[in-house]
C-alpha atoms as a PDB file:
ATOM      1  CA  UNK A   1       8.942  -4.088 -75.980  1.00  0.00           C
ATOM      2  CA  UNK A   2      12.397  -4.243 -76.827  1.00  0.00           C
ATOM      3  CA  UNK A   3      13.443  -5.016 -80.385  1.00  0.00           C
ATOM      4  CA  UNK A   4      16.523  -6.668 -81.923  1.00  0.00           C
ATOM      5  CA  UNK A   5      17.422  -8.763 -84.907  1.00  0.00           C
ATOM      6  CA  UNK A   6      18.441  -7.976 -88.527  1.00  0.00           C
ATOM      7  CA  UNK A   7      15.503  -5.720 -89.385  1.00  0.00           C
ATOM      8  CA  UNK A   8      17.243  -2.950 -86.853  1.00  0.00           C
ATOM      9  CA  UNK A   9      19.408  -2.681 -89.938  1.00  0.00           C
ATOM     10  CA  UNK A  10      17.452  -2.484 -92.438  1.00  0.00           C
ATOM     11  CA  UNK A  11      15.208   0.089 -90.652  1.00  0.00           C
ATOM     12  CA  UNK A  12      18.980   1.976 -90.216  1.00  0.00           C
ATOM     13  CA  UNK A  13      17.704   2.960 -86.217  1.00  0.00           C
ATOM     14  CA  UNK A  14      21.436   2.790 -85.607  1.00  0.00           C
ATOM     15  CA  UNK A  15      22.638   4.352 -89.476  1.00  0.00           C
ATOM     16  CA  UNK A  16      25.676   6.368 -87.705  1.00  0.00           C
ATOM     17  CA  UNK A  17      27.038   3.075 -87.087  1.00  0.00           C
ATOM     18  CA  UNK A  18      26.357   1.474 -89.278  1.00  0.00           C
ATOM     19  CA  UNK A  19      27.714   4.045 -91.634  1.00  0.00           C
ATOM     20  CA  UNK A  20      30.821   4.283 -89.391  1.00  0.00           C
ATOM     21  CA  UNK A  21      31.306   0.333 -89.862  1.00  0.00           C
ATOM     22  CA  UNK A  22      30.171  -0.002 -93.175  1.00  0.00           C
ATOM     23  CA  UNK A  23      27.534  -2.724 -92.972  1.00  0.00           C
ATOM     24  CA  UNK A  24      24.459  -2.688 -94.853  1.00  0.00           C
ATOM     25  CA  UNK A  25      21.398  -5.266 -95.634  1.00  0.00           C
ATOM     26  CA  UNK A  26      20.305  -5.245 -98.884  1.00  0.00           C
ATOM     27  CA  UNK A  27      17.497  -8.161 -97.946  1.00  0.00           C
ATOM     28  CA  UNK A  28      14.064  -8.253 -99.099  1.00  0.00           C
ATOM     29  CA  UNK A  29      13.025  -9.429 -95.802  1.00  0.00           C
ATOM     30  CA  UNK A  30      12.903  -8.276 -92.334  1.00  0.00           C
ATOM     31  CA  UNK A  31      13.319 -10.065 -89.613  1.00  0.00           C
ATOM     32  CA  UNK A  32      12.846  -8.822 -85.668  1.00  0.00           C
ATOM     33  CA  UNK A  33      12.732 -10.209 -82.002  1.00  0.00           C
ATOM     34  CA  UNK A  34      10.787  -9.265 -79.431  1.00  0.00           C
ATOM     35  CA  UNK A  35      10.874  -9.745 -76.022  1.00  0.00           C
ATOM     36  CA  UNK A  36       7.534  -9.650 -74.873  1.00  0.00           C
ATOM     37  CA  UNK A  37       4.604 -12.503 -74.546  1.00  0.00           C
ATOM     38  CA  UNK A  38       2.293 -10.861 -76.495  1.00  0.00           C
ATOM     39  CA  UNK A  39       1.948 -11.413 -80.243  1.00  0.00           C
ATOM     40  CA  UNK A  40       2.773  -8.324 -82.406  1.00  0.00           C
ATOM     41  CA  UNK A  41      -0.601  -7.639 -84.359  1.00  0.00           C
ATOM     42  CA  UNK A  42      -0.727  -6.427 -88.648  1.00  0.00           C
ATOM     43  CA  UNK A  43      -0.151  -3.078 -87.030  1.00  0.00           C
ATOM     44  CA  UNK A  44       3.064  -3.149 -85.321  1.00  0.00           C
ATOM     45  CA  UNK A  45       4.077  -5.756 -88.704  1.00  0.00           C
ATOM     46  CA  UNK A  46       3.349  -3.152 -90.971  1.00  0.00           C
ATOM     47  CA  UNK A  47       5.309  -0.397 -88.962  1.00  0.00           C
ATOM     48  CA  UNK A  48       8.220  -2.895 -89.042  1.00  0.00           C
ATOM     49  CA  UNK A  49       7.729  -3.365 -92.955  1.00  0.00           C
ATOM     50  CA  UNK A  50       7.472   0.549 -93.488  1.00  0.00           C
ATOM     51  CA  UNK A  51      10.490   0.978 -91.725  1.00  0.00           C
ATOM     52  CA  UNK A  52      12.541  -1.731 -93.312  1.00  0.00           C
ATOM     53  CA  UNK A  53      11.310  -0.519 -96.859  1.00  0.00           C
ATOM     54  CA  UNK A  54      10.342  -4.495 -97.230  1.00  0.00           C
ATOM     55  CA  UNK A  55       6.482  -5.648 -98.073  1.00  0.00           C
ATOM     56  CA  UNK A  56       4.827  -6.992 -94.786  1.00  0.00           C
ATOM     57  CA  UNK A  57       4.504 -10.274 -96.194  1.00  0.00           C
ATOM     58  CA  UNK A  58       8.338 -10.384 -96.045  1.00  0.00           C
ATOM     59  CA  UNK A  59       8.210  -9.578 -92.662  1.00  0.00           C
ATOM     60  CA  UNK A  60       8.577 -11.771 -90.093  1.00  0.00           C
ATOM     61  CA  UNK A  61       8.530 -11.681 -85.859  1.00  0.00           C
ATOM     62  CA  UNK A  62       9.565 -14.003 -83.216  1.00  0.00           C
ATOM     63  CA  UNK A  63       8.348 -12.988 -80.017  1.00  0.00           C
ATOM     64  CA  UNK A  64       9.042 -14.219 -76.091  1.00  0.00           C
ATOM     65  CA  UNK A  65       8.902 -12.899 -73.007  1.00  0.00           C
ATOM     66  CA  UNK A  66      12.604 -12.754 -71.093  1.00  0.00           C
ATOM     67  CA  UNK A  67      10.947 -14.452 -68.107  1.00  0.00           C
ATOM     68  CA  UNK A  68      11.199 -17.850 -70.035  1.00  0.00           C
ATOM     69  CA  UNK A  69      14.055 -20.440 -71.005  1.00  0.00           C
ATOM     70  CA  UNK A  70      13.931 -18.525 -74.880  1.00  0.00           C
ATOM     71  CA  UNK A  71      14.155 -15.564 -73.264  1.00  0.00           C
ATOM     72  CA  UNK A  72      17.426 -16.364 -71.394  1.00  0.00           C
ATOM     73  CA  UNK A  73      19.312 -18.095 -74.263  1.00  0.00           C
ATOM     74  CA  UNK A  74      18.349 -14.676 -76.933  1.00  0.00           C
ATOM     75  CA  UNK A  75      19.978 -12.300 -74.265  1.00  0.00           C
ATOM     76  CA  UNK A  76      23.154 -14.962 -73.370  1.00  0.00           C
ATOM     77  CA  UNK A  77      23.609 -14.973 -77.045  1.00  0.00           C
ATOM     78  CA  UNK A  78      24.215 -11.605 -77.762  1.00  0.00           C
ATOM     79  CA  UNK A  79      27.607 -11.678 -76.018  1.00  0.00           C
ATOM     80  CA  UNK A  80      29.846 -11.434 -78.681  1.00  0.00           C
ATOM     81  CA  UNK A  81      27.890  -8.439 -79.910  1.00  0.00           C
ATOM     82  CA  UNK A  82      27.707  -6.838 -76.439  1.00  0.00           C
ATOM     83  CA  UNK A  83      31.979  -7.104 -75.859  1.00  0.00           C
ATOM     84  CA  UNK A  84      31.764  -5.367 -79.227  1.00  0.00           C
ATOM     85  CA  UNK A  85      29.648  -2.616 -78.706  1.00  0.00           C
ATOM     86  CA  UNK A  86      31.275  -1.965 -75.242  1.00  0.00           C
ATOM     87  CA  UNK A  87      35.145  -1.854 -77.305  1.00  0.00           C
ATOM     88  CA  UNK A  88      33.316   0.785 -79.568  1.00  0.00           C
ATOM     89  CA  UNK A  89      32.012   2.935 -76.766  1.00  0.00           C
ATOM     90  CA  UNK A  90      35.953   3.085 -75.734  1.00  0.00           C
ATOM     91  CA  UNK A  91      37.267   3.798 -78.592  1.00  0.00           C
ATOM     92  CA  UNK A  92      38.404   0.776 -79.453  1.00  0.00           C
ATOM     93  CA  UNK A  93      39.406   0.727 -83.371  1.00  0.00           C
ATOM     94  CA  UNK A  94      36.615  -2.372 -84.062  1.00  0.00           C
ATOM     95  CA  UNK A  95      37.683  -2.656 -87.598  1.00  0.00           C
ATOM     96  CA  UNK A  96      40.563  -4.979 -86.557  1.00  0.00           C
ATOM     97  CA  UNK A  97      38.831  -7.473 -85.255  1.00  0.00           C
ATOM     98  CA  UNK A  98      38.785 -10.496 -86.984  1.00  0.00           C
ATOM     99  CA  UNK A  99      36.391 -13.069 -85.369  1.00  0.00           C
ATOM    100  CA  UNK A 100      34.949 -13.351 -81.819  1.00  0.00           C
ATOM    101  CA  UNK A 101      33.335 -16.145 -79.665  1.00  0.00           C
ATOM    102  CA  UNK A 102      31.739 -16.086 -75.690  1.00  0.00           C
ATOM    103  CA  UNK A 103      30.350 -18.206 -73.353  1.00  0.00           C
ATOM    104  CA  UNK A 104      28.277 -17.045 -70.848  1.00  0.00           C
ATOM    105  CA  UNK A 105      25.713 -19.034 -67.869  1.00  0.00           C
ATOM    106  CA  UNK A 106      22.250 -19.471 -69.211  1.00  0.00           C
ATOM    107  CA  UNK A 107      20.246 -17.577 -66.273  1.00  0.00           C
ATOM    108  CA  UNK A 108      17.730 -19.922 -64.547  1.00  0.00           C
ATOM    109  CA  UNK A 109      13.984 -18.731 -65.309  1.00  0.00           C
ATOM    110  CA  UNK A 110      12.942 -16.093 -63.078  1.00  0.00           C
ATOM    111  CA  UNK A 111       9.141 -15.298 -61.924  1.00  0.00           C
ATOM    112  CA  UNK A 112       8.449 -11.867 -64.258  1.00  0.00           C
ATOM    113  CA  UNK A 113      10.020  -9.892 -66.821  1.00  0.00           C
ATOM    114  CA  UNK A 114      11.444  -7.310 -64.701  1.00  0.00           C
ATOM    115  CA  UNK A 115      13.737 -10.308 -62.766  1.00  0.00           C
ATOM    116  CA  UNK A 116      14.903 -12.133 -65.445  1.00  0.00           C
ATOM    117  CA  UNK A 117      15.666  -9.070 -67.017  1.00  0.00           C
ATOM    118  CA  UNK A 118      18.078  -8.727 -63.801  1.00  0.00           C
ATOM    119  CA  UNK A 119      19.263 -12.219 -64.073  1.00  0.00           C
ATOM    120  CA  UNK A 120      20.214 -11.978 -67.570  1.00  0.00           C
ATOM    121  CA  UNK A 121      22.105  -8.895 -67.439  1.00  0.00           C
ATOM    122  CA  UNK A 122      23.711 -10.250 -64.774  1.00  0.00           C
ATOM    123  CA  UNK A 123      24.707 -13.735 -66.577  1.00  0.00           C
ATOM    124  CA  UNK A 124      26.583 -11.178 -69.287  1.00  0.00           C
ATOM    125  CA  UNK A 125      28.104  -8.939 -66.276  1.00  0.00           C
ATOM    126  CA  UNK A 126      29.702 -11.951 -63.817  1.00  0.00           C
ATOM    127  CA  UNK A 127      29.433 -14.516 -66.011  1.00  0.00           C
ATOM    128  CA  UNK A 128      29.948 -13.854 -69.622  1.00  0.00           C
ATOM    129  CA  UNK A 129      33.263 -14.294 -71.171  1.00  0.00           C
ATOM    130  CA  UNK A 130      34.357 -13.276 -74.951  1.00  0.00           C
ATOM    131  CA  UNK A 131      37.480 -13.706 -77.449  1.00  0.00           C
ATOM    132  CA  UNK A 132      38.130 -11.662 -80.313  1.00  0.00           C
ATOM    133  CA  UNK A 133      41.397 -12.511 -82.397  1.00  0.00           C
ATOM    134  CA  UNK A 134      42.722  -8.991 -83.730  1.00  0.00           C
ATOM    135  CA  UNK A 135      44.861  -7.958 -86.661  1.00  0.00           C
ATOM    136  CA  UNK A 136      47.317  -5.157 -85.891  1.00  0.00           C
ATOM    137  CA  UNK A 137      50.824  -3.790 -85.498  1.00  0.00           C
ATOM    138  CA  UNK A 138      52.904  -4.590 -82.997  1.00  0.00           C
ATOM    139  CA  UNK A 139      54.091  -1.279 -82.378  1.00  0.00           C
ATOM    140  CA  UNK A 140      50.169   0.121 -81.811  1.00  0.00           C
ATOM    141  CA  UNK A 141      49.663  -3.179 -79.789  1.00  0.00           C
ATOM    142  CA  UNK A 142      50.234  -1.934 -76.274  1.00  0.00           C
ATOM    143  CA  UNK A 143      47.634   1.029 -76.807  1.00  0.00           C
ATOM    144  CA  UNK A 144      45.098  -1.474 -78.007  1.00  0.00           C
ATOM    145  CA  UNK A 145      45.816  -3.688 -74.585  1.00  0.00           C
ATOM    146  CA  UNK A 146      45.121  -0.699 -72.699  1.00  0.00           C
ATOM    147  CA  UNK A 147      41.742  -0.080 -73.950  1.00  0.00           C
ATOM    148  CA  UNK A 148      40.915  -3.848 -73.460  1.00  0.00           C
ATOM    149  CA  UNK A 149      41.766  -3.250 -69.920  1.00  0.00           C
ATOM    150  CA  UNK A 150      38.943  -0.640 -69.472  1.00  0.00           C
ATOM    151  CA  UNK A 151      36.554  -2.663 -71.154  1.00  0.00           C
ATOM    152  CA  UNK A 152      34.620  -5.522 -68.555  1.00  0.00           C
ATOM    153  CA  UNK A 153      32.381  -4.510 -66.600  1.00  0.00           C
ATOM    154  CA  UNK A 154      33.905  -4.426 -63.444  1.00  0.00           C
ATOM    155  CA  UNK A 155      35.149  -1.552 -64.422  1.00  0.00           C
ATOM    156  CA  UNK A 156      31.716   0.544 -64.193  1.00  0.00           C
ATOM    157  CA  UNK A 157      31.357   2.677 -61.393  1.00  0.00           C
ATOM    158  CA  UNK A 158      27.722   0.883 -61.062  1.00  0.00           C
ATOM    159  CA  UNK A 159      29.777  -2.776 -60.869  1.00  0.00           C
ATOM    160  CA  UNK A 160      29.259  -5.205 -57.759  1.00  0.00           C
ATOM    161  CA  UNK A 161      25.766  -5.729 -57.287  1.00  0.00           C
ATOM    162  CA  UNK A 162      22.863  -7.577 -58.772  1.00  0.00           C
ATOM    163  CA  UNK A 163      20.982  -5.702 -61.546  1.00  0.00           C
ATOM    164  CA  UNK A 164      17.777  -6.119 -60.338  1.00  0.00           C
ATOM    165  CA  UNK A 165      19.315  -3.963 -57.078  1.00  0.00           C
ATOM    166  CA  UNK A 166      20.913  -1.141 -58.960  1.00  0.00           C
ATOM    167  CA  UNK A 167      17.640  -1.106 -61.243  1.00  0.00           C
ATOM    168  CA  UNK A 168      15.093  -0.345 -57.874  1.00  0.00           C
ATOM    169  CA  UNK A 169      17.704   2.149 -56.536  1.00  0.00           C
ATOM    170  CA  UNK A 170      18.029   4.237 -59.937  1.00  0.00           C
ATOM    171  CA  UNK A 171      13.452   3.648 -60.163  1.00  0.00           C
ATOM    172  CA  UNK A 172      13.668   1.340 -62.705  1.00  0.00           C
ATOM    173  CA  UNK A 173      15.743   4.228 -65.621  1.00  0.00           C
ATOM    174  CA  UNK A 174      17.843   2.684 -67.689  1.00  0.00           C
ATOM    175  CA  UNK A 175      19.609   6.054 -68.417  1.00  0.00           C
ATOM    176  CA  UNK A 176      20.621   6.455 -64.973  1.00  0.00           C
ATOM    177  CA  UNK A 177      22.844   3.393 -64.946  1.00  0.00           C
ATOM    178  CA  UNK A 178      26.076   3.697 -66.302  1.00  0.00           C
ATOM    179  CA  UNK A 179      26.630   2.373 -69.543  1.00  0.00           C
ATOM    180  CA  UNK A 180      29.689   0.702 -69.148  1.00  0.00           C
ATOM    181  CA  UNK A 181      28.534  -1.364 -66.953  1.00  0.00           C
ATOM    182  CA  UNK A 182      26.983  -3.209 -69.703  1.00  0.00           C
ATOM    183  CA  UNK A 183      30.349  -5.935 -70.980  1.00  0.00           C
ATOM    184  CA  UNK A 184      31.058  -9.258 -70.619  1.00  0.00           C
ATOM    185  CA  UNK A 185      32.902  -9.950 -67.480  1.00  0.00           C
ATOM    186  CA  UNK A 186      36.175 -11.044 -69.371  1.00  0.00           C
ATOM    187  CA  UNK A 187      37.752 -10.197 -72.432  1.00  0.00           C
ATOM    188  CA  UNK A 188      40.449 -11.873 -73.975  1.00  0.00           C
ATOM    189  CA  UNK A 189      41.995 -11.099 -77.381  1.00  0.00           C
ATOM    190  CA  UNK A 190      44.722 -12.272 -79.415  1.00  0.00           C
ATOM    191  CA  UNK A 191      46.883 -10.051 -81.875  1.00  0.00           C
ATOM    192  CA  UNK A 192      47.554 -12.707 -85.203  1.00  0.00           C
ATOM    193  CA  UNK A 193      50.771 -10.580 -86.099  1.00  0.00           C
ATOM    194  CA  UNK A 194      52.266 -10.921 -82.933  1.00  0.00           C
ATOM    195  CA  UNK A 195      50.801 -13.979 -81.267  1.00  0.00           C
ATOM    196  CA  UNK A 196      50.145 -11.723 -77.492  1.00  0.00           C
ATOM    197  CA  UNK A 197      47.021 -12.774 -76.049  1.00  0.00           C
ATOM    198  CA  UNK A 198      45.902  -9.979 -73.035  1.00  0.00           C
ATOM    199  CA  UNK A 199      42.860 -11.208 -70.759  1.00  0.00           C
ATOM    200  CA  UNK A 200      41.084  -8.833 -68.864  1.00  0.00           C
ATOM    201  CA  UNK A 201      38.442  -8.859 -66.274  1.00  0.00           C
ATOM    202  CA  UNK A 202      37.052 -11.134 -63.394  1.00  0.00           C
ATOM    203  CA  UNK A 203      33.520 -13.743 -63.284  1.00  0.00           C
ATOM    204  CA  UNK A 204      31.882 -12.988 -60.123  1.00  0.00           C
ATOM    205  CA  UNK A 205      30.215 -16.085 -58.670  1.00  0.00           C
ATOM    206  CA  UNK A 206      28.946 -14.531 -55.784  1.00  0.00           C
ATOM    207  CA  UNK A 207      27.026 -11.884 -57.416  1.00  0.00           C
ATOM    208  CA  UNK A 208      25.472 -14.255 -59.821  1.00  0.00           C
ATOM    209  CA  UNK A 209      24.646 -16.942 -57.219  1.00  0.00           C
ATOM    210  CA  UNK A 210      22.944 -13.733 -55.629  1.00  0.00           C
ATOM    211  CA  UNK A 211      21.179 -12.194 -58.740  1.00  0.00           C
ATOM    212  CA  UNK A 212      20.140 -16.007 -59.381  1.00  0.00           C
ATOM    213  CA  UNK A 213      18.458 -17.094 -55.808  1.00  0.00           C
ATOM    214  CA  UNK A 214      21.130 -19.345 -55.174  1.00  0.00           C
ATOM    215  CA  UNK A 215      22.158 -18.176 -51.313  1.00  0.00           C
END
């Protein structure tokens, strides 16, 4: 099952990045979510433990299945994190961003994993809007606007269908879908030395009354 949470940190699965952003936990706990209904046994706690250099009884799991109103609010909330991560994957100097905040629909509960999984992407993709204040020069400013321009997800070659669609037509692998197509619909960011806000990006009601049974 997927994994996220603080103890991806600590067990440094991502250390190039984390290196590259300088961000470490020096916690004696670990802390992960799963998205899965079943309960992770003293096996898979231990591996976590191992992993995180913590003891297992510092270790601690919080587990649903994405098919379920929990499920739907973990993935809407990561959509600060996920403008972020699509800015990085452009090139987008991340360091200068101050603060962020999003919004983004809370995708109605669907009737398996696989389906909500489609619904929630799809919440982040038409629906999901983030703002990041930034801290830079004015005369770098325009080149910064232009990578914020490239960033939603409409601008994936995958863009303009539900999830759950695209997922069938690439057999359900992940690494045949574009990555960019993972962003928030719209980002909008606003230099402090200047004052310029640029917005970028489009919510598509359609495709999320679509993705969401609502035709």
């Amino acid at each position: 099952s997927l994994g996220s949470g603080p103890a991806r940190v600590k067990s440094k699965v991502e250390q190039k990045l984390f290196e590259e952003i300088k961000y470490n936990d020096d916690s004696d706990c670990a802390i992960i979510v799963f998205e899965t209904s079943k309960s992770p046994n003293e096996e898979v706690m231990q591996i976590i433990a191992d992993k995180c250099k913590v003891d297992i009884n510092n270790t601690y799991a919080i587990y649903a299945p994405t098919a379920c109103l929990t499920g739907s609010i973990q993935v809407a909330a990561r959509i600060v994190e996920t403008g972020i991560h699509k800015l990085h994957q452009i090139g987008f100097p991340i360091e200068i961003i101050q603060d962020g905040f999003g919004t983004t629909t809370l995708a109605p509960i669907a009737k398996n994993d696989i389906e909500a999984m489609g619904r929630t992407n799809d919440s982040i993709i038409a629906g999901g809007m983030t703002y990041y204040t930034i801290n830079i020069d004015k005369e770098k400013e325009e080149e910064i606007f232009k990578l914020v321009r490239k960033a939603p997800a409409k601008c994936s070659s995958n863009y303009g269908k539900p999830f759950l669609e695209l997922f069938k037509e690439v057999d359900y692998d992940f690494y045949k879908i574009d990555p960019g197509l993972f962003a928030p619909a719209i980002y909008s960011i606003t230099n402090i030395k200047t004052g310029k806000t640029i917005s970028s990006g489009l919510n598509n009601l359609d495709l999320l009354k679509k993705s969401y049974g609502l035709n």
